[in-house]
PDB file of N, CA and C in Angstrom:
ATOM      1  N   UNK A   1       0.844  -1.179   0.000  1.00  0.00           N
ATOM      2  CA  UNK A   1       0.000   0.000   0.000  1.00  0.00           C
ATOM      3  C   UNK A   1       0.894   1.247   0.000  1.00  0.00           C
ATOM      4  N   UNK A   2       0.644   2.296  -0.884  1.00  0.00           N
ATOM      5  CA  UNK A   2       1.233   3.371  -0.752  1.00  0.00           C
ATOM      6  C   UNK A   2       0.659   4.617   0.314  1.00  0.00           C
ATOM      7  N   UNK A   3       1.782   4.909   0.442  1.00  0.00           N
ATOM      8  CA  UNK A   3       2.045   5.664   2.069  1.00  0.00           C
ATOM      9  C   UNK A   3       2.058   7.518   1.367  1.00  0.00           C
ATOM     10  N   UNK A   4       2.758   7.765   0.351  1.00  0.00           N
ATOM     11  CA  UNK A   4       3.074   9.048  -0.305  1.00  0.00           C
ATOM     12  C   UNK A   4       3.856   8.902  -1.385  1.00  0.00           C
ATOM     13  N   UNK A   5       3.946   9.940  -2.453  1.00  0.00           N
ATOM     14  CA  UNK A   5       4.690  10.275  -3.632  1.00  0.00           C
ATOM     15  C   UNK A   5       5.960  11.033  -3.427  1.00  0.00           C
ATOM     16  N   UNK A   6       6.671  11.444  -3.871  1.00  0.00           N
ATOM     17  CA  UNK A   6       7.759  12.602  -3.450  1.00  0.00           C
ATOM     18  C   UNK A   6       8.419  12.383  -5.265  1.00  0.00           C
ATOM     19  N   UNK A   7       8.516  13.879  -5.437  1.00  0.00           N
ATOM     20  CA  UNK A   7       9.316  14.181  -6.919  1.00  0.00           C
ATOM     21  C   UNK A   7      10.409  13.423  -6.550  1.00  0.00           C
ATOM     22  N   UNK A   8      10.973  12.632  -7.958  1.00  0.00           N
ATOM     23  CA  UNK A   8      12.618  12.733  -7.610  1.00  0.00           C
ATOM     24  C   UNK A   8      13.096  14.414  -8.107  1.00  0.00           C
ATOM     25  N   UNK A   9      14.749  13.861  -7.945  1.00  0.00           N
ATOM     26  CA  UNK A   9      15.297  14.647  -8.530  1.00  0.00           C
ATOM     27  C   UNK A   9      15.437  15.215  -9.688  1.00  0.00           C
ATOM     28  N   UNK A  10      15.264  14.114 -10.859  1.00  0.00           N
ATOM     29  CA  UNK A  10      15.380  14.826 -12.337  1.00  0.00           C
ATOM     30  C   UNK A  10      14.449  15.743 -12.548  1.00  0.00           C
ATOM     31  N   UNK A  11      14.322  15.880 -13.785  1.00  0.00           N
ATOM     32  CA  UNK A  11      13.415  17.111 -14.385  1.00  0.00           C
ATOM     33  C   UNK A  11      12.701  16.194 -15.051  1.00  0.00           C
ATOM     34  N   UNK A  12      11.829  17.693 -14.837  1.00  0.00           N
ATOM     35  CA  UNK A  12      10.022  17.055 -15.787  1.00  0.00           C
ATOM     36  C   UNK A  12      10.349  17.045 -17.676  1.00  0.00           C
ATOM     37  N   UNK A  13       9.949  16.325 -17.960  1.00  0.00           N
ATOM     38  CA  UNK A  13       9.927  16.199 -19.819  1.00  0.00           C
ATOM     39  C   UNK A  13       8.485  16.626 -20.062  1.00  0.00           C
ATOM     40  N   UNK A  14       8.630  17.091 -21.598  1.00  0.00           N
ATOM     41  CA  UNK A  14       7.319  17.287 -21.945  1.00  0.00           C
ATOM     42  C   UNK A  14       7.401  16.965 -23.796  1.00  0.00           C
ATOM     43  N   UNK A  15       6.518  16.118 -23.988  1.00  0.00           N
ATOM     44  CA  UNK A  15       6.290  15.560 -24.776  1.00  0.00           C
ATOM     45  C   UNK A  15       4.939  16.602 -26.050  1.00  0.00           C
ATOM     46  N   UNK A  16       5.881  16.993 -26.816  1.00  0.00           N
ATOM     47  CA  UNK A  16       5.118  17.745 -28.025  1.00  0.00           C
ATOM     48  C   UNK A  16       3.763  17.095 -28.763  1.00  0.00           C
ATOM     49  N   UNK A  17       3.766  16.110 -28.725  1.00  0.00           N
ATOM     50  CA  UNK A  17       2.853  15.198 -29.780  1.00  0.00           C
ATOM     51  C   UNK A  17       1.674  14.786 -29.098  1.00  0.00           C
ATOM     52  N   UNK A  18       1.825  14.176 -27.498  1.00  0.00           N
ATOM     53  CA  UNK A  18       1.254  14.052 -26.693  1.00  0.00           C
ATOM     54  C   UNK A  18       0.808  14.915 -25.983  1.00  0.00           C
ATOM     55  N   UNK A  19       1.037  16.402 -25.659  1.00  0.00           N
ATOM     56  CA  UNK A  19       0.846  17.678 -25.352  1.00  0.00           C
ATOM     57  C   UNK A  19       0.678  16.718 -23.415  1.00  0.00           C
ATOM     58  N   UNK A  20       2.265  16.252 -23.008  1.00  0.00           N
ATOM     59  CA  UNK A  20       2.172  15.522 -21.677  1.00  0.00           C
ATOM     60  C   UNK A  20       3.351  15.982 -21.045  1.00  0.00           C
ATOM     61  N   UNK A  21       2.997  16.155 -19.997  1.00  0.00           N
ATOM     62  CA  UNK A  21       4.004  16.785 -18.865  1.00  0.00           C
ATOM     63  C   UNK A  21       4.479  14.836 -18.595  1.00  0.00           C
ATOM     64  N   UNK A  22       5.657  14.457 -18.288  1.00  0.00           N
ATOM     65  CA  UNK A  22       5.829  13.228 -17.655  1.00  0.00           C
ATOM     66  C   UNK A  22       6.749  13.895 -16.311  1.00  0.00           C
ATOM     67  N   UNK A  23       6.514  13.556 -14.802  1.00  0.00           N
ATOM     68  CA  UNK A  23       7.429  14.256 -13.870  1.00  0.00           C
ATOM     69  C   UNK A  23       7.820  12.554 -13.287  1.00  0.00           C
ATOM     70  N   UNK A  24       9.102  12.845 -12.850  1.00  0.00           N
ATOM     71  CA  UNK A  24       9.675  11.178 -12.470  1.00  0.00           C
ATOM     72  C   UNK A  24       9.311  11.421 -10.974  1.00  0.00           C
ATOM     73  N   UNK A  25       8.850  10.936  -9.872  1.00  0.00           N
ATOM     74  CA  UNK A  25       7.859  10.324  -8.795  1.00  0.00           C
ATOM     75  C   UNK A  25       8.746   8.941  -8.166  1.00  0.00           C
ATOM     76  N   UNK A  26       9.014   9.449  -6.859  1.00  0.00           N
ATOM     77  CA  UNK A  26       9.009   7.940  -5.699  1.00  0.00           C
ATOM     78  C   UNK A  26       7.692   7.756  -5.110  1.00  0.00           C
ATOM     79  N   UNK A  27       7.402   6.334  -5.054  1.00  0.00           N
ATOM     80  CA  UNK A  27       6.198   6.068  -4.050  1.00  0.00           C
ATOM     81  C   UNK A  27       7.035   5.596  -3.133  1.00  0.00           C
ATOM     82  N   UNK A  28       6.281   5.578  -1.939  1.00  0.00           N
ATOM     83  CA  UNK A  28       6.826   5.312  -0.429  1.00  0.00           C
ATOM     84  C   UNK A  28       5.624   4.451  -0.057  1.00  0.00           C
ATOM     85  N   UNK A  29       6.273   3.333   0.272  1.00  0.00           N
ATOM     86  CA  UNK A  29       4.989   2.324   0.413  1.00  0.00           C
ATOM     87  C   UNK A  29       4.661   2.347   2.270  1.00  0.00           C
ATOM     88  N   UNK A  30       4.043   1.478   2.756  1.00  0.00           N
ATOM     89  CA  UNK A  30       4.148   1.668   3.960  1.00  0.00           C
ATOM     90  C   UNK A  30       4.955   0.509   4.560  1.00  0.00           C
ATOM     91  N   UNK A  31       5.699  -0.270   3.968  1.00  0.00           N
ATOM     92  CA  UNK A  31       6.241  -1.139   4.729  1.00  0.00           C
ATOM     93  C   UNK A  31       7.894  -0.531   4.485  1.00  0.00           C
ATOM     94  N   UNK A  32       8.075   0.810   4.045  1.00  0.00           N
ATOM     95  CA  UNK A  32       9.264   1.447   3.858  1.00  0.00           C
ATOM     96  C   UNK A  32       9.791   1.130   2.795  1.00  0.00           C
ATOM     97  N   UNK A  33       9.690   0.397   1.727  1.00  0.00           N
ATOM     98  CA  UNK A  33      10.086   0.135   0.703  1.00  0.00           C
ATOM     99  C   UNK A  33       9.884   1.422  -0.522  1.00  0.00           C
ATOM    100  N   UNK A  34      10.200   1.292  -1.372  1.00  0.00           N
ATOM    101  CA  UNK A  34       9.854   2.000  -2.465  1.00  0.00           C
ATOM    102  C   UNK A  34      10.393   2.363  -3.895  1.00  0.00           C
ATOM    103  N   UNK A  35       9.688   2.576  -4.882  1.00  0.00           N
ATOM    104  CA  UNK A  35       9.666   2.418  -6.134  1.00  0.00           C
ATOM    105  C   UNK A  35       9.185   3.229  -7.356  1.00  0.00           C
ATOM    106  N   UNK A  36      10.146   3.943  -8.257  1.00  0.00           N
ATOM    107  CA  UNK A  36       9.956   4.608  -9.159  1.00  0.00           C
ATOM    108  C   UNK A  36       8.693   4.662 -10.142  1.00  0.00           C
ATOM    109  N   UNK A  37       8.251   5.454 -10.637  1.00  0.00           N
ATOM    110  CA  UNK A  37       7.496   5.379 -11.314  1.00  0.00           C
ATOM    111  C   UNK A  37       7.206   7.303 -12.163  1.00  0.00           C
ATOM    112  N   UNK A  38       6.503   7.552 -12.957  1.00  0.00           N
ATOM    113  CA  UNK A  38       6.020   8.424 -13.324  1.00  0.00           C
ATOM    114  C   UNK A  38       4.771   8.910 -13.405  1.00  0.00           C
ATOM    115  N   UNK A  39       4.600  10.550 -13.243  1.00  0.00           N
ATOM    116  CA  UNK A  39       3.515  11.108 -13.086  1.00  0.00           C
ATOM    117  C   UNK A  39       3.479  12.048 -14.311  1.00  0.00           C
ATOM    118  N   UNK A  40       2.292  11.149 -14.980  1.00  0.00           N
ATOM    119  CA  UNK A  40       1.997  11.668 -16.503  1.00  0.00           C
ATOM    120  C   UNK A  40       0.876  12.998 -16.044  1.00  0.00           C
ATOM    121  N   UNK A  41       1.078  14.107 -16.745  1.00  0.00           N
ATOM    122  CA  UNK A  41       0.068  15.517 -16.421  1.00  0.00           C
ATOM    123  C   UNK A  41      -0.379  16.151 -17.582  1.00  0.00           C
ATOM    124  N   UNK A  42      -1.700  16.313 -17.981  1.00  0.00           N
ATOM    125  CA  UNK A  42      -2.139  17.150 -18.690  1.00  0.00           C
ATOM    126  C   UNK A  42      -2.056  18.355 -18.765  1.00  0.00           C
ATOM    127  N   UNK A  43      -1.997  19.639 -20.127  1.00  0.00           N
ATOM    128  CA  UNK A  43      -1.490  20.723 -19.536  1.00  0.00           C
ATOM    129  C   UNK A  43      -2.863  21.461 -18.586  1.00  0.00           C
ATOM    130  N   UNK A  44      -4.259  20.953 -18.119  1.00  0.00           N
ATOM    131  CA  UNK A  44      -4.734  21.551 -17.090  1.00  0.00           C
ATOM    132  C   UNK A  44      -4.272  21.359 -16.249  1.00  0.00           C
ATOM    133  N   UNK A  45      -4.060  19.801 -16.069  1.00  0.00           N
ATOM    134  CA  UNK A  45      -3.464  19.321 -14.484  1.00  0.00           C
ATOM    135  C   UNK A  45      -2.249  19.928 -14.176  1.00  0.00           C
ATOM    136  N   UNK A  46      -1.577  20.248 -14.819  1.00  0.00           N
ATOM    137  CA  UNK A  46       0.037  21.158 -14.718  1.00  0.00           C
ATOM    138  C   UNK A  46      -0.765  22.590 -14.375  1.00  0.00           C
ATOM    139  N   UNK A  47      -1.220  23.538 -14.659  1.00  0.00           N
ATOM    140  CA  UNK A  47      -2.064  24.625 -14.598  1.00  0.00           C
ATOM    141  C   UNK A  47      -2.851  24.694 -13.406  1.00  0.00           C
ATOM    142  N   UNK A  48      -3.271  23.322 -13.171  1.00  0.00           N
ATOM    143  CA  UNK A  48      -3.661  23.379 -10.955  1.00  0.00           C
ATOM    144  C   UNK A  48      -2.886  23.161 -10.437  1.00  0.00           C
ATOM    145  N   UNK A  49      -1.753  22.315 -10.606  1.00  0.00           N
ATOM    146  CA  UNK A  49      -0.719  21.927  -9.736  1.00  0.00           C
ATOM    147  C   UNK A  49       0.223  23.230  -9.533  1.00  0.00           C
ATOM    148  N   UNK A  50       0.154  23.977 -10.671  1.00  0.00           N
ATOM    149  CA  UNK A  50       0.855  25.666 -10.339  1.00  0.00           C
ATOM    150  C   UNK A  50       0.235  26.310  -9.587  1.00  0.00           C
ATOM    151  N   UNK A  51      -1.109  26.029  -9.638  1.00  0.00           N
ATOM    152  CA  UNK A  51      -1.457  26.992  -8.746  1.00  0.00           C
ATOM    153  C   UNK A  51      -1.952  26.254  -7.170  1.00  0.00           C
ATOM    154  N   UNK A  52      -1.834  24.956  -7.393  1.00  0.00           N
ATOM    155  CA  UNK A  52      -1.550  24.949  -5.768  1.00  0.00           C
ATOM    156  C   UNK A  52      -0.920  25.216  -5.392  1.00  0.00           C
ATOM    157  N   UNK A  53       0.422  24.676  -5.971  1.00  0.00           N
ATOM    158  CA  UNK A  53       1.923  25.009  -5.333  1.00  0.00           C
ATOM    159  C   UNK A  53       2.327  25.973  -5.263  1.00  0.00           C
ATOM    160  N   UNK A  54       2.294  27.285  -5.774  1.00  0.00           N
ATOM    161  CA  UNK A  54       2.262  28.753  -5.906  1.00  0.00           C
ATOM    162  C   UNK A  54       1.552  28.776  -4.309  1.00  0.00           C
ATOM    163  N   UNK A  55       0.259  28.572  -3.851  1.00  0.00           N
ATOM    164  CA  UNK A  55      -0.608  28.928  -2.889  1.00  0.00           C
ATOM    165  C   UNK A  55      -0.276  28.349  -1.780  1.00  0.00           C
ATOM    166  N   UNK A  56       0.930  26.964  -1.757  1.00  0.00           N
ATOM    167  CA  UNK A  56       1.334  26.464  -1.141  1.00  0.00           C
ATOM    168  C   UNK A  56       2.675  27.597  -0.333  1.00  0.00           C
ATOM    169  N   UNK A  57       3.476  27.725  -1.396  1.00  0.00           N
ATOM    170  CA  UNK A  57       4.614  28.812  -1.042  1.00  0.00           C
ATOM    171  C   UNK A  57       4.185  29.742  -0.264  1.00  0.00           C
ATOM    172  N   UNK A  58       3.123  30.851  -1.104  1.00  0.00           N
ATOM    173  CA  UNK A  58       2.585  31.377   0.189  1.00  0.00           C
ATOM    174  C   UNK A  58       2.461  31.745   1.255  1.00  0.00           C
ATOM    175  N   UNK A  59       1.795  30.613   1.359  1.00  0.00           N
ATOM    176  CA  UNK A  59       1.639  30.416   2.937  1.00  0.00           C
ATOM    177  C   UNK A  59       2.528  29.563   3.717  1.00  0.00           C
ATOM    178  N   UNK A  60       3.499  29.349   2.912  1.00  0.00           N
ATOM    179  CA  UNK A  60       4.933  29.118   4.011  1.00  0.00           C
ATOM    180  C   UNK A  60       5.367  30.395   4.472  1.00  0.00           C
ATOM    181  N   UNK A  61       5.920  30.880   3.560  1.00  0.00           N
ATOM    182  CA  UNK A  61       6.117  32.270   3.453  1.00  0.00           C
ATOM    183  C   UNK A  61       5.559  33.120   4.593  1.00  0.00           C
ATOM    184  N   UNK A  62       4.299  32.914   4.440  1.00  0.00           N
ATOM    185  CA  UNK A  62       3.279  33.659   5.232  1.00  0.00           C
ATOM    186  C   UNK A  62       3.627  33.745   6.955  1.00  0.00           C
ATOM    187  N   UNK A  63       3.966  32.217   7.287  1.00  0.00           N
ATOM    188  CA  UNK A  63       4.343  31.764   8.473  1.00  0.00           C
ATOM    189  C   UNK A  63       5.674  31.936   8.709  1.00  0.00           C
ATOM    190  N   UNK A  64       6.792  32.096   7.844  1.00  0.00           N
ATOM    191  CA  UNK A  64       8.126  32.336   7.943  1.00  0.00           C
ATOM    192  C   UNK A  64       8.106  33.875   8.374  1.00  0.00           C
ATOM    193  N   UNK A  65       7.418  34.715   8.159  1.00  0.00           N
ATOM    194  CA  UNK A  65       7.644  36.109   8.076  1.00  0.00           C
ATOM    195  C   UNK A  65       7.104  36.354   9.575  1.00  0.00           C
ATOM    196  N   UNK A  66       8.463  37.444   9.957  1.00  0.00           N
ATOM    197  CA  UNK A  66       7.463  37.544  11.376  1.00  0.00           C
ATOM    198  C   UNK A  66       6.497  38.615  11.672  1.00  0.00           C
ATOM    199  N   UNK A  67       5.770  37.769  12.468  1.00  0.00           N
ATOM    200  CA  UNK A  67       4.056  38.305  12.796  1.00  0.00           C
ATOM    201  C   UNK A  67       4.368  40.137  13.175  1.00  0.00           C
TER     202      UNK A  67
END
């Protein structure tokens, strides 16, 4: 059973023909093991994931700064 995802390190590709984001992805299983795989993205799904993660920063940000 998977536990969480985490980017690797490389970089995201994007595929012209397929109009596909591919980002390379660890799963973290729960028995601590874990195993590569990829996270294929449409360009909407790339277009929310900016703007979570944008909204994510944020509000790190938000909390880093003092009150």
């Amino acid at each position: 059973m998977i536990g969480y995802a985490t980017p690797n390190q490389s970089d995201i590709t994007y595929n012209h023909d397929t109009q596909r984001v591919s980002m390379p992805i660890m799963l973290h299983h729960l028995d601590e093991t874990t195993e590569g795989t990829t996270l294929v993205l449409t360009p909407g799904q790339v277009e929310l994931f900016h703007g979570q993660l944008s909204r994510a920063i944020e509000l790190r940000e938000q909390q880093q700064s003092p009150q």
